[in-house]
C-alpha atoms as a PDB file:
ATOM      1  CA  UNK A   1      36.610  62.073 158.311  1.00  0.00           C
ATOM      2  CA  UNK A   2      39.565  59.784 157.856  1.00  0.00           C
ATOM      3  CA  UNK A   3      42.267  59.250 160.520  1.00  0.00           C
ATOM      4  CA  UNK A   4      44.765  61.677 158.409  1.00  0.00           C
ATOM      5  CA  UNK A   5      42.061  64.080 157.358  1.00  0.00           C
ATOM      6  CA  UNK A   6      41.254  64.122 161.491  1.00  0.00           C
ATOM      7  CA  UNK A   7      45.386  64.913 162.334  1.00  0.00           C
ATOM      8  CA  UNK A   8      45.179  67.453 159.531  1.00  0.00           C
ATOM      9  CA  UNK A   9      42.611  69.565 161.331  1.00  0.00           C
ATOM     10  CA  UNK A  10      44.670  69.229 164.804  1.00  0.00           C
ATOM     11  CA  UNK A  11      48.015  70.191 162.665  1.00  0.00           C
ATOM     12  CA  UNK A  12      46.331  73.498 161.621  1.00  0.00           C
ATOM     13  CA  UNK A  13      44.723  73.854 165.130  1.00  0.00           C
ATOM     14  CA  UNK A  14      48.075  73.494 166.818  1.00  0.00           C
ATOM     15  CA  UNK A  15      50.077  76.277 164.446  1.00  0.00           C
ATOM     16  CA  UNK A  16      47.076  78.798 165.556  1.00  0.00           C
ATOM     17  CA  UNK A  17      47.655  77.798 169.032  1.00  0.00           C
ATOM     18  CA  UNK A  18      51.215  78.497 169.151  1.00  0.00           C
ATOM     19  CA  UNK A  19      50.702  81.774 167.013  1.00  0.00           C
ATOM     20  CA  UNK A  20      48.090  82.624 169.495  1.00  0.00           C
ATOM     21  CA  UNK A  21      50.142  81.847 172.661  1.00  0.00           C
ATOM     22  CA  UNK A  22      53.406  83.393 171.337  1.00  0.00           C
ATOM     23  CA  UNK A  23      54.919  81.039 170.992  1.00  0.00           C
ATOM     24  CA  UNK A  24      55.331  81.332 167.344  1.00  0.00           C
ATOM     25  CA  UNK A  25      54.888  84.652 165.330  1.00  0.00           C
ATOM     26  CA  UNK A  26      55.622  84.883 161.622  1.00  0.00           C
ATOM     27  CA  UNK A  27      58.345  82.113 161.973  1.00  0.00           C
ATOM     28  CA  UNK A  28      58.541  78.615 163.731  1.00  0.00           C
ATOM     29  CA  UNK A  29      56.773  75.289 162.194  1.00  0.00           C
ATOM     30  CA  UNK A  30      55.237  72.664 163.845  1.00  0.00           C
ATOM     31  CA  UNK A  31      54.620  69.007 162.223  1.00  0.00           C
ATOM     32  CA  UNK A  32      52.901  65.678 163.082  1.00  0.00           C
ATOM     33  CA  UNK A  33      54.113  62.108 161.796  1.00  0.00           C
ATOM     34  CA  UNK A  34      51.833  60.641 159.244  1.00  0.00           C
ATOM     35  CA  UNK A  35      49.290  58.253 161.104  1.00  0.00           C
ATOM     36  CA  UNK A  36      49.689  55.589 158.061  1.00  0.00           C
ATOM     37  CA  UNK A  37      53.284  56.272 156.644  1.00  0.00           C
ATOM     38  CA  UNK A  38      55.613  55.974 160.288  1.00  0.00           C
ATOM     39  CA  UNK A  39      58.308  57.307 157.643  1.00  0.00           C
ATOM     40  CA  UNK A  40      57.062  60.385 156.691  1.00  0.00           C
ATOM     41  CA  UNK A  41      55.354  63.422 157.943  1.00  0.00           C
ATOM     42  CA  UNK A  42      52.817  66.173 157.628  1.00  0.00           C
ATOM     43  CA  UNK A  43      54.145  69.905 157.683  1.00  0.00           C
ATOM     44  CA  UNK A  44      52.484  73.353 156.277  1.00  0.00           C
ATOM     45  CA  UNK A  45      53.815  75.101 153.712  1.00  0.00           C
ATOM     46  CA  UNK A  46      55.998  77.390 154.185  1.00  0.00           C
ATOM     47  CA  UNK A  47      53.879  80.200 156.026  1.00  0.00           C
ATOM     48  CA  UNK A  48      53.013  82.126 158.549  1.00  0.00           C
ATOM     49  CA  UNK A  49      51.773  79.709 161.793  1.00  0.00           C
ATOM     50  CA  UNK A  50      48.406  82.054 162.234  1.00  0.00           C
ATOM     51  CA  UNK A  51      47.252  81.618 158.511  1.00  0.00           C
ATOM     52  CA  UNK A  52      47.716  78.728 157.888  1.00  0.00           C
ATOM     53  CA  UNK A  53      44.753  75.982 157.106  1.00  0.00           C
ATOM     54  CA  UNK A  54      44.424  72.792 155.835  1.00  0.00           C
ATOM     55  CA  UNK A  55      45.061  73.384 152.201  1.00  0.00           C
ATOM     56  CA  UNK A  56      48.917  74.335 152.926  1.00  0.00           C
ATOM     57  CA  UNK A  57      49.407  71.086 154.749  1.00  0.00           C
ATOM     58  CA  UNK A  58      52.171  68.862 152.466  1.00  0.00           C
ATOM     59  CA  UNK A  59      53.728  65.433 152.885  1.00  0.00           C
ATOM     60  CA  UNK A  60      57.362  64.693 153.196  1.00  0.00           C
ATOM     61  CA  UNK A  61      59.809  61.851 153.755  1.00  0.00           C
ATOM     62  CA  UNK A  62      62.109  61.892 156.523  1.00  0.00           C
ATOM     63  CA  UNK A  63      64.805  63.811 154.563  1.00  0.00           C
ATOM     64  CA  UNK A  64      62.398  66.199 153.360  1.00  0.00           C
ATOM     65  CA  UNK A  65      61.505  65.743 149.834  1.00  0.00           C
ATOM     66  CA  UNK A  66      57.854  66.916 149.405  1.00  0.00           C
ATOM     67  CA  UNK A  67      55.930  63.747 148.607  1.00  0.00           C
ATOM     68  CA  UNK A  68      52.383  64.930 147.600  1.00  0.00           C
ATOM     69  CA  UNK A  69      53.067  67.080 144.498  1.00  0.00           C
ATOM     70  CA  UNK A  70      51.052  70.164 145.840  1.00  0.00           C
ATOM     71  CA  UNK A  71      54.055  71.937 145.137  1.00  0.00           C
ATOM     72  CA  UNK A  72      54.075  74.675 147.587  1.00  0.00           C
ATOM     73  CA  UNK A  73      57.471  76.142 149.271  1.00  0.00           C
ATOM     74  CA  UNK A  74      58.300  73.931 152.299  1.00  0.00           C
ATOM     75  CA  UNK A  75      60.116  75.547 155.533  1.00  0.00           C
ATOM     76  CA  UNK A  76      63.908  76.043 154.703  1.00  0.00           C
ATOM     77  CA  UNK A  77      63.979  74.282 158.021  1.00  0.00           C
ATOM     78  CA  UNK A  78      62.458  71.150 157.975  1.00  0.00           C
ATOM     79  CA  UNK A  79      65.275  68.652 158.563  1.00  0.00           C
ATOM     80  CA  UNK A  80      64.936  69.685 162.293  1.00  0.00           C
ATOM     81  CA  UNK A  81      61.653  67.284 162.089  1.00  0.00           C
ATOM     82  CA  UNK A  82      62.550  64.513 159.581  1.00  0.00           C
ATOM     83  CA  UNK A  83      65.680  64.093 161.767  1.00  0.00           C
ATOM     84  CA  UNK A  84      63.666  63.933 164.945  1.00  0.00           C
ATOM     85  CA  UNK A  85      61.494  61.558 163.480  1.00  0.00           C
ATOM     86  CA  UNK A  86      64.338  59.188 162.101  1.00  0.00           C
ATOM     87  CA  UNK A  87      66.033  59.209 165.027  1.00  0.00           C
ATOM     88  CA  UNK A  88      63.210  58.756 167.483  1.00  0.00           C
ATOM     89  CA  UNK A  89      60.051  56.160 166.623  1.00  0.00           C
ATOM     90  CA  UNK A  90      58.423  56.987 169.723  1.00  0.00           C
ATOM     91  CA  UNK A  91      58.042  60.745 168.667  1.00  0.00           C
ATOM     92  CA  UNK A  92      54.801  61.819 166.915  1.00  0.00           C
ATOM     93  CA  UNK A  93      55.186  65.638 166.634  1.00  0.00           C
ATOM     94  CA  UNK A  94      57.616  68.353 166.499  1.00  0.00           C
ATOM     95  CA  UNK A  95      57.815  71.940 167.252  1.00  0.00           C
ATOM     96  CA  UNK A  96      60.286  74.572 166.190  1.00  0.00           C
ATOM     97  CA  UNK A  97      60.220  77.701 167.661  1.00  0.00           C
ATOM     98  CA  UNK A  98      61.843  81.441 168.514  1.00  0.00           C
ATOM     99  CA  UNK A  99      59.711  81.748 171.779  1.00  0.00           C
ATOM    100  CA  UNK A 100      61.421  85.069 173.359  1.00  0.00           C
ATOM    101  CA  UNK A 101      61.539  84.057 176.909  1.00  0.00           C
ATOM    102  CA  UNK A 102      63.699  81.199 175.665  1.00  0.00           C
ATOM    103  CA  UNK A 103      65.924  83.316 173.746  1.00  0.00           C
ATOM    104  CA  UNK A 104      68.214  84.153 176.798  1.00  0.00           C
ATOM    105  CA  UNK A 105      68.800  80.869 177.717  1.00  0.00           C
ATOM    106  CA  UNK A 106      70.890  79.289 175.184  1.00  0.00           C
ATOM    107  CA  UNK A 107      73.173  82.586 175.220  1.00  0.00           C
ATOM    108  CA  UNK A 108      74.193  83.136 178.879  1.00  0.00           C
ATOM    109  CA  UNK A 109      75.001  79.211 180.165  1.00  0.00           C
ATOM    110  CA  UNK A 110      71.966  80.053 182.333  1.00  0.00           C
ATOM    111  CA  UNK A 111      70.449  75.904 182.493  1.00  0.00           C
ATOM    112  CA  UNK A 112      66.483  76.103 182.049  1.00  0.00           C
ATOM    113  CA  UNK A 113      65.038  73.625 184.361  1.00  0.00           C
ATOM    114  CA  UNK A 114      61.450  72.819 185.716  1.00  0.00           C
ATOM    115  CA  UNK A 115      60.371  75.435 188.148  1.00  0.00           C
ATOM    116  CA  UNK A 116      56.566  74.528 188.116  1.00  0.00           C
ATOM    117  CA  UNK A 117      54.664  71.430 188.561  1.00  0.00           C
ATOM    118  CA  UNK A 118      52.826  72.488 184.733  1.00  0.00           C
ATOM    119  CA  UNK A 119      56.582  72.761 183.167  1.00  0.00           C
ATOM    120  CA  UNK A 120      57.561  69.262 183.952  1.00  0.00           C
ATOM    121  CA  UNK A 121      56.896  67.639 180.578  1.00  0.00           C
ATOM    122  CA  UNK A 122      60.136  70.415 179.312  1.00  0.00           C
ATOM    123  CA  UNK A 123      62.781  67.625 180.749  1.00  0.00           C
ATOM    124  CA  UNK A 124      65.056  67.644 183.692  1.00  0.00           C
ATOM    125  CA  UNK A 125      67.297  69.806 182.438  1.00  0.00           C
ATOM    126  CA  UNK A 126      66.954  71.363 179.005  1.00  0.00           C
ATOM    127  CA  UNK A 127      70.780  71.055 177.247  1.00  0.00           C
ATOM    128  CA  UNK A 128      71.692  74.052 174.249  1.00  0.00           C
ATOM    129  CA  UNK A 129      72.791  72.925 170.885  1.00  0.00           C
ATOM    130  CA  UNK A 130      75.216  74.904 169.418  1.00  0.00           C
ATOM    131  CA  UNK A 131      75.849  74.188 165.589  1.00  0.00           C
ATOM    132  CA  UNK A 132      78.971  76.747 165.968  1.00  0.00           C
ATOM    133  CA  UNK A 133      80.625  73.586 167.560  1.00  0.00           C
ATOM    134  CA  UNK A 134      80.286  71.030 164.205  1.00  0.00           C
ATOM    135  CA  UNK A 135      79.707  73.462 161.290  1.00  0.00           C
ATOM    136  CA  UNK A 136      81.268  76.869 162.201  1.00  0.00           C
ATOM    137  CA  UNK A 137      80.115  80.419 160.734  1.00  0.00           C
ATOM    138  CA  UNK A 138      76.681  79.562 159.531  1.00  0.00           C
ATOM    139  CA  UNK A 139      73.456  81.550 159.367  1.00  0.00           C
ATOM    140  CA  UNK A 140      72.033  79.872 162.214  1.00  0.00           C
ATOM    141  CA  UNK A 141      69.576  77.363 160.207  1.00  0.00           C
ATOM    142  CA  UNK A 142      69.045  74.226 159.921  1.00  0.00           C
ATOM    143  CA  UNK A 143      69.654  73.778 156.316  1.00  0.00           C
ATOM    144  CA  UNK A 144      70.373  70.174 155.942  1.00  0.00           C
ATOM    145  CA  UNK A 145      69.848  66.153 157.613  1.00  0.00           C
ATOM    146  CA  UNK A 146      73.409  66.722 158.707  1.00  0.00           C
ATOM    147  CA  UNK A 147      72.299  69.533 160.658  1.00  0.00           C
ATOM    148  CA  UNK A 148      69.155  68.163 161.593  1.00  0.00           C
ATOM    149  CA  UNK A 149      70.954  64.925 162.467  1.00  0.00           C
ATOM    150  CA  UNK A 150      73.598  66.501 164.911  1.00  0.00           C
ATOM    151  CA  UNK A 151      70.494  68.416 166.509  1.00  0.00           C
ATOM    152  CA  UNK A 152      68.384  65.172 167.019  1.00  0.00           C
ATOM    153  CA  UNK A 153      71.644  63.491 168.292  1.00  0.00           C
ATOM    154  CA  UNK A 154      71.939  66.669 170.970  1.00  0.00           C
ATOM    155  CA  UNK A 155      68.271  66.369 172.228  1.00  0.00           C
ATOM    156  CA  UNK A 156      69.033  61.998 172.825  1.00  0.00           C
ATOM    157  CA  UNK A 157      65.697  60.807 174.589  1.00  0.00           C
ATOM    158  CA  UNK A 158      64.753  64.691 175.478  1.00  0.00           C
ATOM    159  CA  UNK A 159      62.159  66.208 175.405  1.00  0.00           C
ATOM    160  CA  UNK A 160      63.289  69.874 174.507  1.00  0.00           C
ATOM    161  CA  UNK A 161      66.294  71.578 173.496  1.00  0.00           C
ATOM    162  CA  UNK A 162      67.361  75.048 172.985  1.00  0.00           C
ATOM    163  CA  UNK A 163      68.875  76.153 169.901  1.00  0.00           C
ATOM    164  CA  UNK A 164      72.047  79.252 171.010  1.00  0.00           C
ATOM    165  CA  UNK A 165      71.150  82.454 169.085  1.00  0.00           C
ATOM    166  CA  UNK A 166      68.084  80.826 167.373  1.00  0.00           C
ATOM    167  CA  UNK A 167      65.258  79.159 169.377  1.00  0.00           C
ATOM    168  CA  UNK A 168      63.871  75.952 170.473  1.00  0.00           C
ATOM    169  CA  UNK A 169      62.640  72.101 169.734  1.00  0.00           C
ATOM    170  CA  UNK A 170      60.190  70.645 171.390  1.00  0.00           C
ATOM    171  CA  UNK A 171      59.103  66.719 170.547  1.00  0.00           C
ATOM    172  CA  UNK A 172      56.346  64.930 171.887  1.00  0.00           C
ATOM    173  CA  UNK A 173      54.430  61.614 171.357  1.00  0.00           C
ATOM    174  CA  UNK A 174      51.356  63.218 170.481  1.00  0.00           C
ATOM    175  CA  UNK A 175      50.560  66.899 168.334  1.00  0.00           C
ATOM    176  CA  UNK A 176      48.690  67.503 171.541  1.00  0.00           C
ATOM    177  CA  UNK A 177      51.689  67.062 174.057  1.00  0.00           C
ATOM    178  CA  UNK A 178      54.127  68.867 172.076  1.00  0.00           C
ATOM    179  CA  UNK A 179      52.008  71.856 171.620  1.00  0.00           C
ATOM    180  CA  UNK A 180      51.771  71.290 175.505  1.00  0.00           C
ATOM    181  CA  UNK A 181      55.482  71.249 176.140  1.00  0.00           C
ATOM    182  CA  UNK A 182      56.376  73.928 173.883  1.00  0.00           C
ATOM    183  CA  UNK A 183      54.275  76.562 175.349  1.00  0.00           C
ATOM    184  CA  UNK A 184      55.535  75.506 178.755  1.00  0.00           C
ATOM    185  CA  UNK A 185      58.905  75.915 177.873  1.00  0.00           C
ATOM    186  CA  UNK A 186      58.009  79.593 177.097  1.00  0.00           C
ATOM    187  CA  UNK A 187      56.429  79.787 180.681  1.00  0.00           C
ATOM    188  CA  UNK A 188      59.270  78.404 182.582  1.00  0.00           C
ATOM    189  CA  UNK A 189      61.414  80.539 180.772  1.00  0.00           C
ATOM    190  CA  UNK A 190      59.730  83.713 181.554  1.00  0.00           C
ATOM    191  CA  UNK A 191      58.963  82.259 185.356  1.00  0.00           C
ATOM    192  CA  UNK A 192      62.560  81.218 186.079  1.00  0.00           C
ATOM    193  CA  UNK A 193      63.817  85.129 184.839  1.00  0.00           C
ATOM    194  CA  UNK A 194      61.723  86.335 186.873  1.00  0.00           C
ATOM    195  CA  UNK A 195      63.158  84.316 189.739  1.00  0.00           C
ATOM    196  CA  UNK A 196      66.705  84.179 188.850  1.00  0.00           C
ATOM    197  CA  UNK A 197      68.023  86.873 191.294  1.00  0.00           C
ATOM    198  CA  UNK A 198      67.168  84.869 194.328  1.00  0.00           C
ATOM    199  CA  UNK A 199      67.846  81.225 194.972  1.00  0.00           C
ATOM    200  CA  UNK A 200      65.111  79.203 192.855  1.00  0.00           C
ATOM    201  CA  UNK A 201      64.002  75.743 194.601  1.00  0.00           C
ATOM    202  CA  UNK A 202      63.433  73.651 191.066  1.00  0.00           C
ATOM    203  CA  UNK A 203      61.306  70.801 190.657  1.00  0.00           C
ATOM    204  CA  UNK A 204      63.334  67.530 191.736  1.00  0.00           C
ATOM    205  CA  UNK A 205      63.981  64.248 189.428  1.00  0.00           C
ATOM    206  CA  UNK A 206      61.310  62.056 190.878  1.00  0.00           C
ATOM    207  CA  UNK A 207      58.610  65.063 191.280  1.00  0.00           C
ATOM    208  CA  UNK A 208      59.662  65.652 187.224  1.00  0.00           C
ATOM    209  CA  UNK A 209      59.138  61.912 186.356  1.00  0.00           C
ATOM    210  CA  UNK A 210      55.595  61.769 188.210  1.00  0.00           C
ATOM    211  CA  UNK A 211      54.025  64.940 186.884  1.00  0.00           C
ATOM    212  CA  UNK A 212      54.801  63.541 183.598  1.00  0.00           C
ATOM    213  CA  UNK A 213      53.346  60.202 183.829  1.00  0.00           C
ATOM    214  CA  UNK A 214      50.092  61.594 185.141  1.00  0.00           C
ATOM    215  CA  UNK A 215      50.086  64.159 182.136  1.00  0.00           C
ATOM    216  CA  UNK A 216      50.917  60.979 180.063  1.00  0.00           C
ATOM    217  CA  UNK A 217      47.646  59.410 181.662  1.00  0.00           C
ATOM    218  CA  UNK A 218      45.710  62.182 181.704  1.00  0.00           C
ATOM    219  CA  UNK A 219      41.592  61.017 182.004  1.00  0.00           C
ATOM    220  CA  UNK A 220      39.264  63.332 179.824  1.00  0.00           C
ATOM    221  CA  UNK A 221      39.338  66.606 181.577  1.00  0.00           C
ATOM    222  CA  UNK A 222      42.970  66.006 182.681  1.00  0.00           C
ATOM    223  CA  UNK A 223      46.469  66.454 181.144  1.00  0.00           C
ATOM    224  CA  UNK A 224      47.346  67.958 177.684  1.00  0.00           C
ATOM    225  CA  UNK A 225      43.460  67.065 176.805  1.00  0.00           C
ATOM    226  CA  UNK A 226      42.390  70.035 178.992  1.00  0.00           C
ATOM    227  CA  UNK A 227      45.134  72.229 177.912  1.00  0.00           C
ATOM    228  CA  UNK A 228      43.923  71.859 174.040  1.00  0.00           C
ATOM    229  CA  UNK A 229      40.381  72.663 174.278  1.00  0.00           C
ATOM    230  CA  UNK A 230      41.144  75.635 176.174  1.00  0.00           C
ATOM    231  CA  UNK A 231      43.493  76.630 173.874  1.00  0.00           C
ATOM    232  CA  UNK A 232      41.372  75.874 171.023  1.00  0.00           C
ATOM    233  CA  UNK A 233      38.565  78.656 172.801  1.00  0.00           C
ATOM    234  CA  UNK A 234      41.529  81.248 173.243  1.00  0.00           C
ATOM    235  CA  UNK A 235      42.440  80.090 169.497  1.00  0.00           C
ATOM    236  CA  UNK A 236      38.649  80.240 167.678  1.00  0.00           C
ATOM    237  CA  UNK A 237      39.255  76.686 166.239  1.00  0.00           C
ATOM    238  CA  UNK A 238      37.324  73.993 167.052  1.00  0.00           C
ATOM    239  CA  UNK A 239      37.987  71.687 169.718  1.00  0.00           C
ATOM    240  CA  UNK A 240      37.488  67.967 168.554  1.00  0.00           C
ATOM    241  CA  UNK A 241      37.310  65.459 171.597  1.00  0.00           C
END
C-alpha cells in the first residue's frame, strides 16, 4: 500500500479506538495531516467514530473545503483541525472530543494537571477556552476558521485544551500520539476527581518534560507504539507495525 493508503487505515483504526475507549461516542472527530499535501488533511465523513471505515475518509484544505469530490457531509466542526494545522507545522493529528471525565473541568476553574507518570504527554497544565469570551451567545461549536483560529491561538505550543461546556482538543505529532494523549486526558480526568478531596501531589515540570521525551523515543515495545497495538486488540482492527 501507498504511504496515504497506509495513514488511511491508522485514521479509521484510531476513530474505533477512541469509540472503543470512550473517549468518543456518536460525536467527536479525529484527523491526520496528509503525508504528501503538509496543507491539507484527511478527516471522515461526517459519522459516527465506531462505523466509520476507509471509504468515508475525505480530503480538505486547511479552511475546510472538501478537496476530493467524494461528496459526503463533513463534520460541522472541522475548523478546530484546519486551524490547528495552520497554526502549528509540527502537528500531524488532531482529536476532538466530549470525553465525560473532562466535562467538569472546563466548568468549575478546577486546573487539570498531570497526576500520573502515563498522563504526562496532556501538558503541564491544561488551560480552558471559552468562546463566550470573543463571540458571545453561541451554540457552543466551532462553526468557522475564526473560531477555529481563536481556539488554536488558546492551545499556543499545547498539547491539549479543554473546550467550557463542550469538550476537548488534543494535538499530537503523530495519529498514534494523539490518540495516546487524548485517552489520557480522559484518565487523568477521572483519576484527579477521584483525588480531588484530599491534597493531590501532581507530576512536577521536569518529571512532565522527561516522561514525554521518552514517550517521544519510545523503542518498539515502548511508548505510544505499545499503547496502539493494544488498543488495536481491545479495538478488533488490525495492528500494523
Amino acid at each position: 500500500m501507498s504511504t496515504l493508503d497506509v495513514l488511511i487505515q491508522d485514521l479509521v483504526c484510531a476513530n474505533r479506538i477512541l469509540a472503543a475507549e470512550h473517549v468518543v461516542d456518536a460525536f467527536g472527530h479525529v484527523s491526520v495531516r496528509h503525508p504528501e499535501h503538509p496543507q491539507r488533511y484527511l478527516q471522515s465523513r461526517a459519522r459516527a467514530p465506531e462505523l466509520i471505515d476507509s471509504d468515508d475518509i475525505m480530503e480538505f484544505t486547511l479552511t475546510g473545503e472538501p478537496v476530493d469530490g467524494r461528496g459526503g457531509k463533513p463534520y460541522n466542526e472541522r475548523f478546530i483541525h484546519g486551524a490547528l494545522y495552520e497554526a502549528r507545522p509540527d502537528l500531524q493529528s488532531v482529536v476532538h472530543s466530549h470525553s465525560l471525565s473532562v466535562i467538569p473541568f472546563g466548568v468549575t476553574g478546577e486546573k487539570l494537571r498531570p497526576i500520573m507518570h502515563m498522563c504526562a504527554s496532556i501538558g503541564h497544565e491544561v488551560p480552558i477556552w471559552d468562546p463566550q469570551t470573543k463571540f458571545g451567545d453561541t451554540d457552543m461549536l466551532v462553526r468557522n476558521m475564526e473560531q477555529g483560529r481563536d481556539l488554536a491561538r488558546f492551545l499556543g505550543n499545547g498539547t491539549s485544551a479543554l473546550m467550557r461546556g463542550h469538550g476537548a482538543v488534543v494535538a499530537g505529532k503523530s495519529l498514534r500520539e494523539a490518540t495516546f494523549t487524548a485517552i489520557y486526558l480522559e484518565v487523568n480526568a477521572n483519576l484527579q476527581e477521584r483525588a480531588r478531596h484530599a491534597e493531590i501531589t501532581f507530576l512536577s515540570s521536569g518529571e512532565i518534560d522527561q516522561i514525554v521525551t521518552r514517550f517521544n523515543h519510545g523503542k518498539p515495545g515502548e511508548g505510544y507504539d505499545r499503547a496502539w497495538e493494544y488498543w488495536c486488540r481491545r479495538a478488533g482492527v488490525a495492528y500494523r507495525p
